[in-house]
Protein backbone atom coordinates (compact mmCIF):
# COMPACT_ATOMS: atom_id res chain seq x y z
CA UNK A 1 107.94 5.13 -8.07
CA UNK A 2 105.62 3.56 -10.46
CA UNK A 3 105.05 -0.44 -11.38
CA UNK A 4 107.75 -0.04 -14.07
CA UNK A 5 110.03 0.93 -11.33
CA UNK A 6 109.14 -2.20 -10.05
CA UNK A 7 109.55 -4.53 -12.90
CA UNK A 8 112.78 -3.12 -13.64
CA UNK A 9 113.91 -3.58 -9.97
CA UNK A 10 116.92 -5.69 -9.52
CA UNK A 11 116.31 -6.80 -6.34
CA UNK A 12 112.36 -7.42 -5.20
CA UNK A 13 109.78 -9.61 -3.40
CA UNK A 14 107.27 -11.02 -4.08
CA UNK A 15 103.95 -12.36 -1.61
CA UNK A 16 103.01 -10.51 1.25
CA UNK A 17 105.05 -12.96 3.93
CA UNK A 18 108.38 -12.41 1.57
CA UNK A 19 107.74 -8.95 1.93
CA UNK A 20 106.70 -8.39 5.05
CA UNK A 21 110.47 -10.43 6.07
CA UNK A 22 112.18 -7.61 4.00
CA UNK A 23 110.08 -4.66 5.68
CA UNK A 24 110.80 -6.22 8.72
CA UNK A 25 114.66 -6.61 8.49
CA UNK A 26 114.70 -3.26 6.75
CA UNK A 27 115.66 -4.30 3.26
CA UNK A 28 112.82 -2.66 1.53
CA UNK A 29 112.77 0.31 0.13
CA UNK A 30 109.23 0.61 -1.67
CA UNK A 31 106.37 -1.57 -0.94
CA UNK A 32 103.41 -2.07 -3.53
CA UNK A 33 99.73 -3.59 -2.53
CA UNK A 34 96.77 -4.68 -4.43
CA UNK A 35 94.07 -2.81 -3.43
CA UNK A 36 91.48 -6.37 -4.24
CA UNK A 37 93.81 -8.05 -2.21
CA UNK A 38 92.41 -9.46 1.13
CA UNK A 39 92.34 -6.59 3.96
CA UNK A 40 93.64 -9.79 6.35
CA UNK A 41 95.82 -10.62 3.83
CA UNK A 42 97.71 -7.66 3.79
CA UNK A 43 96.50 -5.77 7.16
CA UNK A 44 99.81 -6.49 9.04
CA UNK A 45 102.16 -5.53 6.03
CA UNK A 46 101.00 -1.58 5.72
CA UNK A 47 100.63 -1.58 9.51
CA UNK A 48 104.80 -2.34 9.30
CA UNK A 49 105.09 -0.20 6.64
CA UNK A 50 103.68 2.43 8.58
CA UNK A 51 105.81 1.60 11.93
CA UNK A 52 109.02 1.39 9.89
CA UNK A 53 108.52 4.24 7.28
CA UNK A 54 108.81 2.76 4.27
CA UNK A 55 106.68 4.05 1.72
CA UNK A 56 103.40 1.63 0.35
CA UNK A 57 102.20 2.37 -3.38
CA UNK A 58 98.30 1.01 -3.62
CA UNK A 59 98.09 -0.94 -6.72
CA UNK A 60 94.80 -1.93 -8.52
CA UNK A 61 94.68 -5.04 -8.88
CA UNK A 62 96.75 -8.26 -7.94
CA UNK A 63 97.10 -9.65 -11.29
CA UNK A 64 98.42 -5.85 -12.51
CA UNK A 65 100.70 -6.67 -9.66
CA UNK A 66 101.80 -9.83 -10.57
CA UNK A 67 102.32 -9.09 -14.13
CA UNK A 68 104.80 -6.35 -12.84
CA UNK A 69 106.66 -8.56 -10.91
CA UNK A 70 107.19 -10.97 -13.79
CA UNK A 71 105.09 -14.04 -13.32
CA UNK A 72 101.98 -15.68 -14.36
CA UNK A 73 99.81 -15.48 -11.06
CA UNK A 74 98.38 -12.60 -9.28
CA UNK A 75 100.34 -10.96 -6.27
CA UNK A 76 98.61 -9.59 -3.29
CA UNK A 77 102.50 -7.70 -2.74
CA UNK A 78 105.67 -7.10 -3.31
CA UNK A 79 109.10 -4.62 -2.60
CA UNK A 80 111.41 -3.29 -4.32
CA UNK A 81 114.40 -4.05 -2.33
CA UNK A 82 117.34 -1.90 -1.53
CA UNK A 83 120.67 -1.68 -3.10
């Protein structure tokens, strides 16, 4: 899966707490990080990633991010969401 997977994704989050809520409850199926994102930021998120299995795609950058996700600021992460 690519970033255009993600921008035509019906179902996604966006922000690393949003996301982190859908790895956690299972409801992502593809998680996407900015690599100039934070390492605080988003330490926690690939460390669930990891201990549920869903898969993490490393971005570039945070505003590539958040221009895939459809808005106007950058995004440190986001999920595409299952069906």
């Amino acid at each position: 899966m690519t970033l255009d997977d993600l921008m035509q994704a019906e179902k996604r989050t966006v922000g690393v707490k949003q996301t982190e809520k859908a790895v956690t409850k299972e409801l992502a199926a593809k998680v996407f990080v900015a690599k100039d994102a934070d390492e605080r930021v988003t330490e926690k998120l690939k460390e669930l990633c990891e201990e549920k299995a869903v898969s993490l795609v490393q971005v570039e950058t945070m505003h590539e991010l958040g221009k895939a996700c459809g808005i106007h600021v950058k995004a440190a992460a986001a999920a595409i969401l299952k069906s």
